[in-house]
N, C-alpha and C. Protein backbone atom coordinates (compact mmCIF):
# COMPACT_ATOMS: atom_id res chain seq x y z
N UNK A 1 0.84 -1.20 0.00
CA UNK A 1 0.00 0.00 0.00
C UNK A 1 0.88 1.25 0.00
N UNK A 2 0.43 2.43 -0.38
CA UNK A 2 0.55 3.96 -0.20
C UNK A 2 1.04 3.64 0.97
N UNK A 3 2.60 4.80 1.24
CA UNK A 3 3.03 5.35 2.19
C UNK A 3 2.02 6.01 3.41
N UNK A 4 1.43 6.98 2.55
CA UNK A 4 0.06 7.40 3.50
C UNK A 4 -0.50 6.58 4.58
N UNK A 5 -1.17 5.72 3.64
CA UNK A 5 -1.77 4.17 3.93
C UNK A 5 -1.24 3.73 5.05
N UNK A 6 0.52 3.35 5.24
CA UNK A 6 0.66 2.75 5.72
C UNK A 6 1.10 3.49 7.30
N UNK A 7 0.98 4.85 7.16
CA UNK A 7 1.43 5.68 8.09
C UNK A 7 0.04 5.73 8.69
N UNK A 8 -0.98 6.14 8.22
CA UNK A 8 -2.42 6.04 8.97
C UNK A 8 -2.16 5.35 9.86
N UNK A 9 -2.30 3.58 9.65
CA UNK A 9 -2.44 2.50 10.21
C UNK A 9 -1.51 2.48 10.62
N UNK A 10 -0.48 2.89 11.06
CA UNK A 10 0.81 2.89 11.97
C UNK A 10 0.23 3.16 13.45
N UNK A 11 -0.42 4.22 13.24
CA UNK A 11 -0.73 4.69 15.01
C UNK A 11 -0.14 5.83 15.52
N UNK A 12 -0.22 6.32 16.62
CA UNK A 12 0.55 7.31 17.25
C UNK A 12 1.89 6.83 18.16
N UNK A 13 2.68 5.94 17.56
CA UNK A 13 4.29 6.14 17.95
C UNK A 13 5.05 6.28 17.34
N UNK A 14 5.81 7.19 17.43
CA UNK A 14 6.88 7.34 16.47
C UNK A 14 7.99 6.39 15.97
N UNK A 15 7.96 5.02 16.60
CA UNK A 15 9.10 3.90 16.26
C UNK A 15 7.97 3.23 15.09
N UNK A 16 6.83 3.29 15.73
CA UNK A 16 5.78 2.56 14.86
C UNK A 16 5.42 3.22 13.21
N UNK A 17 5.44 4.11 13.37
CA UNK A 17 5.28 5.44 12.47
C UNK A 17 6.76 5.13 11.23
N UNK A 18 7.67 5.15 11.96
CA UNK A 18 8.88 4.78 10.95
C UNK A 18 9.05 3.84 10.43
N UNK A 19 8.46 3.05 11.53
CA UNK A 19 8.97 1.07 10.69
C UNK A 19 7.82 0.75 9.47
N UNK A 20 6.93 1.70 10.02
CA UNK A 20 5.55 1.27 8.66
C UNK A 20 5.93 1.89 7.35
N UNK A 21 7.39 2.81 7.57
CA UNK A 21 8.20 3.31 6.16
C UNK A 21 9.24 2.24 5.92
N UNK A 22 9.63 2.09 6.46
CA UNK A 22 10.68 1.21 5.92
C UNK A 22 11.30 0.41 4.77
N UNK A 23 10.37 -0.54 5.21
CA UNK A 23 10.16 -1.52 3.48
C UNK A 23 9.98 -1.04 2.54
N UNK A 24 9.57 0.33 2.28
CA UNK A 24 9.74 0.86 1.06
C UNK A 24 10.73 1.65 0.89
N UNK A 25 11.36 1.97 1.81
CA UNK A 25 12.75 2.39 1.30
C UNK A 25 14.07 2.27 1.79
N UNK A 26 13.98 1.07 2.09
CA UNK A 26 15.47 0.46 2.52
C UNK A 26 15.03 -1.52 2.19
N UNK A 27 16.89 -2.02 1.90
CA UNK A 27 16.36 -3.38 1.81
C UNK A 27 16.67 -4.22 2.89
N UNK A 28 15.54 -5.58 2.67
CA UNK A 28 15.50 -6.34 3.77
C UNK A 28 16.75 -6.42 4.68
N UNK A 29 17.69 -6.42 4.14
CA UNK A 29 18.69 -7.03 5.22
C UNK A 29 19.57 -5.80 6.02
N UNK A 30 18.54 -4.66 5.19
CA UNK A 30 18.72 -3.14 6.15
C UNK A 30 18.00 -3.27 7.10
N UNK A 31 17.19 -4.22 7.29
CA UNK A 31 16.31 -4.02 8.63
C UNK A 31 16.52 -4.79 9.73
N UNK A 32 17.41 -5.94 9.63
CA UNK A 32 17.50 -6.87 10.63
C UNK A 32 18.19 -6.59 11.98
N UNK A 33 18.34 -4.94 12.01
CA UNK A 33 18.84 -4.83 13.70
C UNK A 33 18.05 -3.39 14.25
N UNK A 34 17.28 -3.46 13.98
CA UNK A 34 16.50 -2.31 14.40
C UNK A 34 16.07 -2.65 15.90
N UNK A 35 15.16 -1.45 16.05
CA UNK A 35 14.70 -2.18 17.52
C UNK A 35 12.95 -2.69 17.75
N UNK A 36 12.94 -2.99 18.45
CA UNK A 36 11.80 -4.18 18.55
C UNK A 36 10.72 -3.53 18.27
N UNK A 37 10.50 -2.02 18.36
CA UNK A 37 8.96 -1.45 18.50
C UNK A 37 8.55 -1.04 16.61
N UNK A 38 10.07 -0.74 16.25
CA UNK A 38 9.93 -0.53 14.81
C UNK A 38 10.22 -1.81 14.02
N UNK A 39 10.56 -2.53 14.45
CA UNK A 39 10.34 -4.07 13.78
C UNK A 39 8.72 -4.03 13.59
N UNK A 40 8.09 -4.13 14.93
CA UNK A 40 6.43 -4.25 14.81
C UNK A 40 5.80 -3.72 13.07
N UNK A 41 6.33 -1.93 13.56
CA UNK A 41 6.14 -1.48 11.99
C UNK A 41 6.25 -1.99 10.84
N UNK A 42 7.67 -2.34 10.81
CA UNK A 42 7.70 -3.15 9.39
C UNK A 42 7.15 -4.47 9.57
N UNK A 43 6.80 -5.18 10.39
CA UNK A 43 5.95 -6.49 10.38
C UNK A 43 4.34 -5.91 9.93
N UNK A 44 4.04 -4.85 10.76
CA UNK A 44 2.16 -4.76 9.89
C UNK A 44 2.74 -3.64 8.45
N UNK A 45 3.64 -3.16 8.23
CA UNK A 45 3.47 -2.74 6.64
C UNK A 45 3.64 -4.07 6.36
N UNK A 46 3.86 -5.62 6.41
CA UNK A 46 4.31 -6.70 5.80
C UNK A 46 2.59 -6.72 5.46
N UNK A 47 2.02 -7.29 6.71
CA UNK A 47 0.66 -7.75 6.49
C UNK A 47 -0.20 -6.94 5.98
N UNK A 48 -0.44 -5.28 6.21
CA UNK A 48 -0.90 -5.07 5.61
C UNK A 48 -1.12 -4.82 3.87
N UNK A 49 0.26 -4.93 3.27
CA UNK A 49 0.37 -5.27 1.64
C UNK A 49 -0.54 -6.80 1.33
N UNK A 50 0.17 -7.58 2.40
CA UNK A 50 -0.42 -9.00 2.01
C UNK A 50 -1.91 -8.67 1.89
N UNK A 51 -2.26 -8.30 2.81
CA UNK A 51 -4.00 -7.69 2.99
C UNK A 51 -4.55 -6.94 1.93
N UNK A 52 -4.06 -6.32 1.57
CA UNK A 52 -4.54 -5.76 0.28
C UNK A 52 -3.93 -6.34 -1.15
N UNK A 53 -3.04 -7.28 -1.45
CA UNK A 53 -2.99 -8.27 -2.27
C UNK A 53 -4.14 -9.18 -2.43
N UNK A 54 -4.46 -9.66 -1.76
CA UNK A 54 -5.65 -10.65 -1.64
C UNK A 54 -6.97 -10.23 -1.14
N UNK A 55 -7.40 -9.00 -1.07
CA UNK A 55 -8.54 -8.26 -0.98
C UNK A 55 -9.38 -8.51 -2.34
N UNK A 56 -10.44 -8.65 -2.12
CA UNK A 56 -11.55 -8.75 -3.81
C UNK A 56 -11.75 -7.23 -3.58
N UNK A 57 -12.03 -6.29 -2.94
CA UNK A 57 -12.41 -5.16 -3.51
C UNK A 57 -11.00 -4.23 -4.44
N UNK A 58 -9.76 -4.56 -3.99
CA UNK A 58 -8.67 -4.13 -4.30
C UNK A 58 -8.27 -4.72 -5.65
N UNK A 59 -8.96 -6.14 -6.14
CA UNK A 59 -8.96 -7.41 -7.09
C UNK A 59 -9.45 -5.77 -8.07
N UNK A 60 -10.68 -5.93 -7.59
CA UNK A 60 -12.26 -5.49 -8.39
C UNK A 60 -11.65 -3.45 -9.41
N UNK A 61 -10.85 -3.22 -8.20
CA UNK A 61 -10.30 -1.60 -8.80
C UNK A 61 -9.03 -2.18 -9.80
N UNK A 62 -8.18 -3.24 -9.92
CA UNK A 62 -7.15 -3.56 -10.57
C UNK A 62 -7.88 -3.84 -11.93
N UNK A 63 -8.89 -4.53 -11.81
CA UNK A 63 -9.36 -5.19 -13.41
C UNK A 63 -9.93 -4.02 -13.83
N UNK A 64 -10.48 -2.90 -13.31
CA UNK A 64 -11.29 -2.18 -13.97
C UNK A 64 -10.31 -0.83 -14.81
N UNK A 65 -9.00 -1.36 -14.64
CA UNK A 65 -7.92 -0.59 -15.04
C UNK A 65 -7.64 -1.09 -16.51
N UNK A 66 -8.10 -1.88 -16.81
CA UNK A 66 -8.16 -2.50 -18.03
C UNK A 66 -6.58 -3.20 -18.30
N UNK A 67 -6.13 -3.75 -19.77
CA UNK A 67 -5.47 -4.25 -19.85
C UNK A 67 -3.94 -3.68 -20.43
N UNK A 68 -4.29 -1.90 -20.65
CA UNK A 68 -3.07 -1.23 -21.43
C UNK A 68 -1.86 -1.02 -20.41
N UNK A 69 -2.02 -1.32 -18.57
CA UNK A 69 -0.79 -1.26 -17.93
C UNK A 69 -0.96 -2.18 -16.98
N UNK A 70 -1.58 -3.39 -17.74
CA UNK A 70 -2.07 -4.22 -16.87
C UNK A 70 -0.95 -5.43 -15.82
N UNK A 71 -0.15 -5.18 -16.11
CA UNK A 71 1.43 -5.51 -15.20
C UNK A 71 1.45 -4.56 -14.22
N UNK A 72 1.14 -3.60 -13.90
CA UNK A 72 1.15 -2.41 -13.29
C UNK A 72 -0.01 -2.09 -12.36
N UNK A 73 -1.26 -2.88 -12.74
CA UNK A 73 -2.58 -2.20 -12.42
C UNK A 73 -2.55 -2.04 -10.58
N UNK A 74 -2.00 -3.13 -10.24
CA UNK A 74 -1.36 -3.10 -8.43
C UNK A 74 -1.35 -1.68 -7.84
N UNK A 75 0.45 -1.52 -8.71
CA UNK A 75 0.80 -0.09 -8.34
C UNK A 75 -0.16 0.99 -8.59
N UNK A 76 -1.12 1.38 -9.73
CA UNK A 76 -1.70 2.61 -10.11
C UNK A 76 -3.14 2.33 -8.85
N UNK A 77 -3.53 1.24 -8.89
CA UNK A 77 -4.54 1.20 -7.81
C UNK A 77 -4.09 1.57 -6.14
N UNK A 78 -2.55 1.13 -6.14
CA UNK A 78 -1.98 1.85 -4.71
C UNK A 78 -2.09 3.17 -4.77
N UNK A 79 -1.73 3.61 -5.75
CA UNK A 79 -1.32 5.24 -6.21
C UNK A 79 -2.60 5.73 -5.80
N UNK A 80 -3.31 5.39 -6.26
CA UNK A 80 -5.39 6.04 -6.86
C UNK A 80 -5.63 6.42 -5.79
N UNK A 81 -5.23 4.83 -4.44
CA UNK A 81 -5.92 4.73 -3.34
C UNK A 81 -5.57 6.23 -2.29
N UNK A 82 -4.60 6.08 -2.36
CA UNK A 82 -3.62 7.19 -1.83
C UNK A 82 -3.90 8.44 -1.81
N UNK A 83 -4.41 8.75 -3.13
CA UNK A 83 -4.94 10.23 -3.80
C UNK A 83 -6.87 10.33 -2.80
N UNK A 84 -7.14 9.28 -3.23
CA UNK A 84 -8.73 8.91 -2.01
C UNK A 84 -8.35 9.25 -0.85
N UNK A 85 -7.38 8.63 -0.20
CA UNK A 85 -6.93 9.03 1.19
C UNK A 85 -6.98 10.05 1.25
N UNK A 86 -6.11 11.10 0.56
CA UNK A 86 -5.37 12.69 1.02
C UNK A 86 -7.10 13.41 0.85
N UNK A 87 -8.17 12.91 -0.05
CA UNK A 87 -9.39 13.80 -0.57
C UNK A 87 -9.84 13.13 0.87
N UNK A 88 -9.88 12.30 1.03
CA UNK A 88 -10.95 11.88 2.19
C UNK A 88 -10.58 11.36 3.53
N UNK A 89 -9.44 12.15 3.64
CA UNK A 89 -8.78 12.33 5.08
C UNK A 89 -9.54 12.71 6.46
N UNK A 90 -10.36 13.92 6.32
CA UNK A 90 -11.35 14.40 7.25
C UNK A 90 -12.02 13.06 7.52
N UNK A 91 -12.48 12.39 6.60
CA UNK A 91 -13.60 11.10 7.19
C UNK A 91 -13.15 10.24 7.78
N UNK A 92 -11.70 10.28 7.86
CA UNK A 92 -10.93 8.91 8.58
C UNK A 92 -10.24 9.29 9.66
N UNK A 93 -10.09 10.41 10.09
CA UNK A 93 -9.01 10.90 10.95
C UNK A 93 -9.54 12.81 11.23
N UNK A 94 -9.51 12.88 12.61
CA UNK A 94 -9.90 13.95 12.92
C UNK A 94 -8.71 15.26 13.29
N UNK A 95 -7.78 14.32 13.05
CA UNK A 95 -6.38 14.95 13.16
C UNK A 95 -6.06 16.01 12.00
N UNK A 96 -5.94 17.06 11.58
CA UNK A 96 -5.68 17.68 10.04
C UNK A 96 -4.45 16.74 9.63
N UNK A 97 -4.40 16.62 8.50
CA UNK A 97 -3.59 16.19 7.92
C UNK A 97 -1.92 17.08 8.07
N UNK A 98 -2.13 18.42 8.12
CA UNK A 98 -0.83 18.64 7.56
C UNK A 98 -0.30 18.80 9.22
N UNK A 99 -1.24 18.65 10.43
CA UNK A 99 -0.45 18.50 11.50
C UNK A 99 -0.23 16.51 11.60
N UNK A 100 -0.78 15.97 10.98
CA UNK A 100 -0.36 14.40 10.89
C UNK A 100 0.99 14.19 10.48
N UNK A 101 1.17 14.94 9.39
CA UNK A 101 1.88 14.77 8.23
C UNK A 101 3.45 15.29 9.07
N UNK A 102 3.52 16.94 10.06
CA UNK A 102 4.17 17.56 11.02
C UNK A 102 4.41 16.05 12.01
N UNK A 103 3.68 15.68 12.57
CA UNK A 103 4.40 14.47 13.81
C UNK A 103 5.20 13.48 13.05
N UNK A 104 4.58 12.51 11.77
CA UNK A 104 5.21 11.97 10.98
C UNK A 104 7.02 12.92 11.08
N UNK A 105 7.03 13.79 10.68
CA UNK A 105 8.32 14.50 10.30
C UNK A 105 8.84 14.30 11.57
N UNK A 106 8.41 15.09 12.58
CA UNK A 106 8.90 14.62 13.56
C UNK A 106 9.42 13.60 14.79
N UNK A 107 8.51 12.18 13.99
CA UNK A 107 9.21 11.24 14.32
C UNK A 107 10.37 10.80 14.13
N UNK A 108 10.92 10.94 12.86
CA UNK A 108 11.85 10.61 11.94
C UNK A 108 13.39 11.31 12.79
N UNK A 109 13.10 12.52 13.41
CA UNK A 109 14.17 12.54 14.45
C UNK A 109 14.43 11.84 15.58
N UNK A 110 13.38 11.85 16.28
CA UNK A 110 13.07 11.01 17.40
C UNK A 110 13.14 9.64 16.94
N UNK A 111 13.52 9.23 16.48
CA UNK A 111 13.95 7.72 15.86
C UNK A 111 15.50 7.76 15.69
N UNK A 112 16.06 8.83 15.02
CA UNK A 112 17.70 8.87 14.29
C UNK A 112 18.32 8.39 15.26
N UNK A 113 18.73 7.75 16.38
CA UNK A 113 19.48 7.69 17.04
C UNK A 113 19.28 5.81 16.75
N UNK A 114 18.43 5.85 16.43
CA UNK A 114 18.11 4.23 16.60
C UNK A 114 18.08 3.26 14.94
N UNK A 115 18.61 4.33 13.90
CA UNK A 115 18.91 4.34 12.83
C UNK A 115 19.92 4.00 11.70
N UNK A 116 20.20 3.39 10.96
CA UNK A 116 21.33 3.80 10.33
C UNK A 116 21.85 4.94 9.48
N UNK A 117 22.73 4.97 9.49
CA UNK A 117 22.57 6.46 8.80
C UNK A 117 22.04 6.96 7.88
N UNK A 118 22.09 5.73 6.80
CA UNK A 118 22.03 5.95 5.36
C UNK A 118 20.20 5.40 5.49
N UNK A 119 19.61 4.82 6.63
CA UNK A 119 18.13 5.13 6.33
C UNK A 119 17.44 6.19 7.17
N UNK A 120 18.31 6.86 7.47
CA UNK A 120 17.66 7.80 8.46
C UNK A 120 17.96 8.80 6.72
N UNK A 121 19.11 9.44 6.57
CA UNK A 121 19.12 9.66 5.40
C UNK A 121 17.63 10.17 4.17
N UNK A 122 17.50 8.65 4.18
CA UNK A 122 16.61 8.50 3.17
C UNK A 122 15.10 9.26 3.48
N UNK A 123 15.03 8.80 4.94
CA UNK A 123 13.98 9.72 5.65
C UNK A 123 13.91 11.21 5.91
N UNK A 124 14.74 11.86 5.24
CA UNK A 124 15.12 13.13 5.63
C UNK A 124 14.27 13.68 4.10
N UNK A 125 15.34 12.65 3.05
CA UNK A 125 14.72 12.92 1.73
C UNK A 125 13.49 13.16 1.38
N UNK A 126 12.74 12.35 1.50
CA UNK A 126 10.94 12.02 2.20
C UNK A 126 10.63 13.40 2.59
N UNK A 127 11.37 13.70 3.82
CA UNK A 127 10.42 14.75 4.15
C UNK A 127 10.82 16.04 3.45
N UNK A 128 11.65 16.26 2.71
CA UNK A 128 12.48 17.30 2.46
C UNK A 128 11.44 17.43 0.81
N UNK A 129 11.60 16.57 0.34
CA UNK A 129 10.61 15.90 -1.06
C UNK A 129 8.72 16.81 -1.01
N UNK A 130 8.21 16.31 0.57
CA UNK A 130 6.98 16.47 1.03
C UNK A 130 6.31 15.68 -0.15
N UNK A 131 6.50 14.19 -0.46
CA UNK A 131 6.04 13.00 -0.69
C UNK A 131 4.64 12.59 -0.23
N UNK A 132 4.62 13.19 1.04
CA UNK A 132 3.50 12.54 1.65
C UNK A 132 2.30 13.41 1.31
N UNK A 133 2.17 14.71 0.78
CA UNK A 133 1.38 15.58 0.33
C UNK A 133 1.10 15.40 -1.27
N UNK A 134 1.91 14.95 -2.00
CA UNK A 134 2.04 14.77 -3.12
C UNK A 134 0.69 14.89 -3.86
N UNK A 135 0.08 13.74 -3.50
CA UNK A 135 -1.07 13.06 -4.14
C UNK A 135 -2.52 13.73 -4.25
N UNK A 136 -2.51 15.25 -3.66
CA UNK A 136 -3.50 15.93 -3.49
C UNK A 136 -4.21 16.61 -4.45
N UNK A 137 -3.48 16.23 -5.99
CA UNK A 137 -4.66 16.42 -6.73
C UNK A 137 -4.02 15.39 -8.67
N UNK A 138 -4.80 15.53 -8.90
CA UNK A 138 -4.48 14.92 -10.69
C UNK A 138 -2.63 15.06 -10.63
N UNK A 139 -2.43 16.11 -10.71
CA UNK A 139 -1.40 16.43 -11.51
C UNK A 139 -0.33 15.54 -10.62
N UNK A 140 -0.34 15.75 -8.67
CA UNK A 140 0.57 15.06 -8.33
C UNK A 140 0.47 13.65 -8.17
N UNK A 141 -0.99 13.38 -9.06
CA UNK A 141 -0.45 11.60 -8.86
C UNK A 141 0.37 11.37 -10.23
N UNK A 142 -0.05 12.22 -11.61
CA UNK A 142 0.92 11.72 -12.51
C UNK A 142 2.56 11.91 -12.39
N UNK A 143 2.93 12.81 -11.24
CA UNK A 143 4.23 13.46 -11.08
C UNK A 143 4.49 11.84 -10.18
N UNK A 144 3.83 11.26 -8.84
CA UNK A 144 4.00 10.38 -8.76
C UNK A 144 4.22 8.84 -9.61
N UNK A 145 3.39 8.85 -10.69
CA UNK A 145 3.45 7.64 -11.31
C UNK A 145 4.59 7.88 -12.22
N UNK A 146 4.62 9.30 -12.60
CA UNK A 146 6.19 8.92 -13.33
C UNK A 146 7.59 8.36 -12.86
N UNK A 147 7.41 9.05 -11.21
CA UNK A 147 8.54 8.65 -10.54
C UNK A 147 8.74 7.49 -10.16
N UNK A 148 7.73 6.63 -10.05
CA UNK A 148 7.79 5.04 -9.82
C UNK A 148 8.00 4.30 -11.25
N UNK A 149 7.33 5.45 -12.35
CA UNK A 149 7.96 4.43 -13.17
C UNK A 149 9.57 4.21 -13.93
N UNK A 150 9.80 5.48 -13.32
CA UNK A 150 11.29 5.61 -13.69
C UNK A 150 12.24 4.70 -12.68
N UNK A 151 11.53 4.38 -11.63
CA UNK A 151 12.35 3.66 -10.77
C UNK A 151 12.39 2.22 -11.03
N UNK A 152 11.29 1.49 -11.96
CA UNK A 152 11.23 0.24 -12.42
C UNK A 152 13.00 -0.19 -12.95
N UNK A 153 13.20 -1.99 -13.08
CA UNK A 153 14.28 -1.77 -13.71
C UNK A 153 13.99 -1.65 -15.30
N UNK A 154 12.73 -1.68 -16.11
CA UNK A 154 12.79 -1.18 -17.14
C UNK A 154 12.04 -0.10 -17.24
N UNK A 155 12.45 0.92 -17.14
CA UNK A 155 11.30 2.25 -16.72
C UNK A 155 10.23 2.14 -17.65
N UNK A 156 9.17 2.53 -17.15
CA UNK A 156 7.63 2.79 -18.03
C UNK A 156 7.17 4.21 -17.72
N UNK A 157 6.67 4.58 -18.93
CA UNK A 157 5.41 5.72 -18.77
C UNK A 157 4.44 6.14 -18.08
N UNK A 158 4.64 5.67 -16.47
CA UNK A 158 3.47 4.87 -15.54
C UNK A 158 2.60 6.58 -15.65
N UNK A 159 3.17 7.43 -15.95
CA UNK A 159 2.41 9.05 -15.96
C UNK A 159 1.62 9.51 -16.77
N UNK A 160 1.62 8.11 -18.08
CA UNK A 160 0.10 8.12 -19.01
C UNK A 160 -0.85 7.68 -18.19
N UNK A 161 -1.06 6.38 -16.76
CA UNK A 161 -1.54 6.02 -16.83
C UNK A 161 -3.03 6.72 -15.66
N UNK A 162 -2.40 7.67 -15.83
CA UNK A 162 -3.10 8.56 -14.78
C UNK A 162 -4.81 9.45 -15.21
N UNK A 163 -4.88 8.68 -16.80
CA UNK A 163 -6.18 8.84 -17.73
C UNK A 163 -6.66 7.55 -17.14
N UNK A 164 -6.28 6.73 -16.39
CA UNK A 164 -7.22 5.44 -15.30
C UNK A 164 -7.82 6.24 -14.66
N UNK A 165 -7.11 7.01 -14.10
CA UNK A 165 -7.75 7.65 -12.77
C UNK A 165 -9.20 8.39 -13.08
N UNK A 166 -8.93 8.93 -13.84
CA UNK A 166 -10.31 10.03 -14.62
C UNK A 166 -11.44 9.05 -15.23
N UNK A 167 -11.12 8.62 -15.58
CA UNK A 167 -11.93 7.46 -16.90
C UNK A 167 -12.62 6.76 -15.71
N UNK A 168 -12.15 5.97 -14.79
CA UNK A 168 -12.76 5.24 -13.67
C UNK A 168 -13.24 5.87 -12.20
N UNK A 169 -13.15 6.95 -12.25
CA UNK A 169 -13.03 7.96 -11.16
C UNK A 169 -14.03 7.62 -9.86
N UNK A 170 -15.33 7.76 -10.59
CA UNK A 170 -16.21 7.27 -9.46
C UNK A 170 -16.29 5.65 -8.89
N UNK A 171 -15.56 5.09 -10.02
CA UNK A 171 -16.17 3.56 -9.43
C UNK A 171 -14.80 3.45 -8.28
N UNK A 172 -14.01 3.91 -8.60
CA UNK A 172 -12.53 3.69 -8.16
C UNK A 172 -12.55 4.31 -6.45
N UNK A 173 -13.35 5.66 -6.44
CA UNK A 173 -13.32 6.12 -5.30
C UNK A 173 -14.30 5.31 -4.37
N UNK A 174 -15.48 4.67 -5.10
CA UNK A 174 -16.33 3.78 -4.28
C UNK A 174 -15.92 2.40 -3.82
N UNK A 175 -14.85 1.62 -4.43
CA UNK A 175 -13.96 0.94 -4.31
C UNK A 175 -13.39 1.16 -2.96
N UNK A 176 -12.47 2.61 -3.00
CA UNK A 176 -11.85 3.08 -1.94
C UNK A 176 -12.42 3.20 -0.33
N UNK A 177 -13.55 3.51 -0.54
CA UNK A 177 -14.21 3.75 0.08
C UNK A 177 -14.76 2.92 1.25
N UNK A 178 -15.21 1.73 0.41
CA UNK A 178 -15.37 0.14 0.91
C UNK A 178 -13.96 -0.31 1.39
N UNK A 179 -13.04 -0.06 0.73
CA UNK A 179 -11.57 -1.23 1.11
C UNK A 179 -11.10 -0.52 2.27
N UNK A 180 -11.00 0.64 2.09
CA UNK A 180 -10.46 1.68 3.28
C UNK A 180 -10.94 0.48 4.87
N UNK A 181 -12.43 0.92 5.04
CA UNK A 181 -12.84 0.77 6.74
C UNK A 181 -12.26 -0.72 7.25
N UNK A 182 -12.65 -2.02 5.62
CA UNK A 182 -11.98 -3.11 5.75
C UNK A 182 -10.37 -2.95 6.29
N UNK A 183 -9.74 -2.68 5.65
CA UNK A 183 -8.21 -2.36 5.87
C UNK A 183 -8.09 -2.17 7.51
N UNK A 184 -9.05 -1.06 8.04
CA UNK A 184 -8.90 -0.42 9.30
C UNK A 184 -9.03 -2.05 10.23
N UNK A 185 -10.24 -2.17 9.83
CA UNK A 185 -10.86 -3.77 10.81
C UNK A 185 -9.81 -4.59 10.82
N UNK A 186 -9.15 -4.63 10.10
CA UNK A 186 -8.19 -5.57 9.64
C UNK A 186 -6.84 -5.75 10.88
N UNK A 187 -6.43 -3.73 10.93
CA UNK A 187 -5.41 -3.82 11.55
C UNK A 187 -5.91 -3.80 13.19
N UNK A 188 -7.05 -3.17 13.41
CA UNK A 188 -7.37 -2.85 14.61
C UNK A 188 -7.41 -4.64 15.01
N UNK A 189 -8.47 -5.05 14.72
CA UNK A 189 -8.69 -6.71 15.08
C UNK A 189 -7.64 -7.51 15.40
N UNK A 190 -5.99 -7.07 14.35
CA UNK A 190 -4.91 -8.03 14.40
C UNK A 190 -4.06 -7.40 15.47
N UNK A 191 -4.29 -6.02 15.56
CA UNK A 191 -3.11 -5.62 17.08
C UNK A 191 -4.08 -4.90 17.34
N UNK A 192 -4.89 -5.07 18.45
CA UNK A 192 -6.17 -4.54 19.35
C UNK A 192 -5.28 -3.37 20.17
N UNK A 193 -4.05 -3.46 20.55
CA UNK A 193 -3.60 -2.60 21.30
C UNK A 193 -3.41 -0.97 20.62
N UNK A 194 -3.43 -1.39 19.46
CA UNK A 194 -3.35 0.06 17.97
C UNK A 194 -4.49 0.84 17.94
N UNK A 195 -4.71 2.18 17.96
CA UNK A 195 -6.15 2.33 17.44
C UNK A 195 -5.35 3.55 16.38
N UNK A 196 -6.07 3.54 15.27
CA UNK A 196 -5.75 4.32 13.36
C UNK A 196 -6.13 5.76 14.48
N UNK A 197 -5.54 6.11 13.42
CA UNK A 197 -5.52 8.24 13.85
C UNK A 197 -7.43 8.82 13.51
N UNK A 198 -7.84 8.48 14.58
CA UNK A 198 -8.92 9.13 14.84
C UNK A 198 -9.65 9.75 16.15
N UNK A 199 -8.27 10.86 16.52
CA UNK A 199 -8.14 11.71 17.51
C UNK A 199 -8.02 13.10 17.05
């Protein structure tokens, strides 16, 4: 899932908050000495991808992407979802976003000590980037899909594919909509001790 995504469902700790970044930007065998609370993190960003791999409503937004980036349809449906999130943030979280988005940043210090350099680093980039705002309208999801697709090892055009987004718009956000609260049930039910940012 979306960075976003996975920062929502992180919770309010800041070890938790970082480790749910991780896996996307550092590799596995960057993670094997961290400490135990941000391990957690990167263990539910694990499950929650798995969770939305094998979701039928997440199935149901991939096929309706049709077949012109259909190797891809995963990623642009992560992307889509993401862009739903940032529009429909108020309904999930009573927190404003851009003070969410402020603790996020400020975890990322309050972590460095417990870091390596070169992924604390990377986390600086992130915030320095403001990545996590990105997705707040058309234009920055195609600025996003280009950048993922340039990061492929055979880069693609993933920034045409952002005429999905428009073309499917409503079914895609109703999609979202449904998978979202699932997702929530999902994490709350599997670590009861977590509750998602709706403070």
């Amino acid at each position: 899932m979306n960075l976003l995504t996975h920062l929502y469902l992180a919770g309010l700790s800041p070890r938790l908050v970082v480790g749910s970044l991780l896996p996307d930007l550092a590799k596995t065998q960057e993670l094997t000495s961290l400490s135990g609370e941000i391990m957690s993190g990167i263990t539910r960003h694990r499950e929650i991808d798995v969770f939305a791999d094998q979701n039928p409503i997440f199935s149901c937004s991939k096929h309706r992407l049709g077949d012109e980036f259909r190797r891809y349809n995963g990623i642009l449906t992560d992307v889509f979802y993401g862009y739903f999130l940032v529009l429909e943030w108020q309904r999930f979280s009573a927190m404003p976003m851009q003070q969410f988005v402020s603790y996020v940043h400020d975890a990322f210090d309050e972590c460095r000590d417990e870091l390596p350099p070169l992924i604390y680093d990377r986390l600086v980039r992130l915030r320095n980037s403001n990545r996590l705002c990105a997705n707040a309208d058309i234009d920055g999801v195609r600025v996003t899909l280009e950048l993922i697709g340039s990061w492929l090892r055979k880069p693609v055009a993933l920034g045409d594919a952002v005429g999905k987004l428009t073309e499917n718009y409503p079914d895609l956000k109703c999609d979202f909509l449904k998978f979202f609260p699932e997702m929530i049930d999902f994490v709350v039910s599997g670590r009861r001790s977590l509750v998602p940012l709706e403070i």
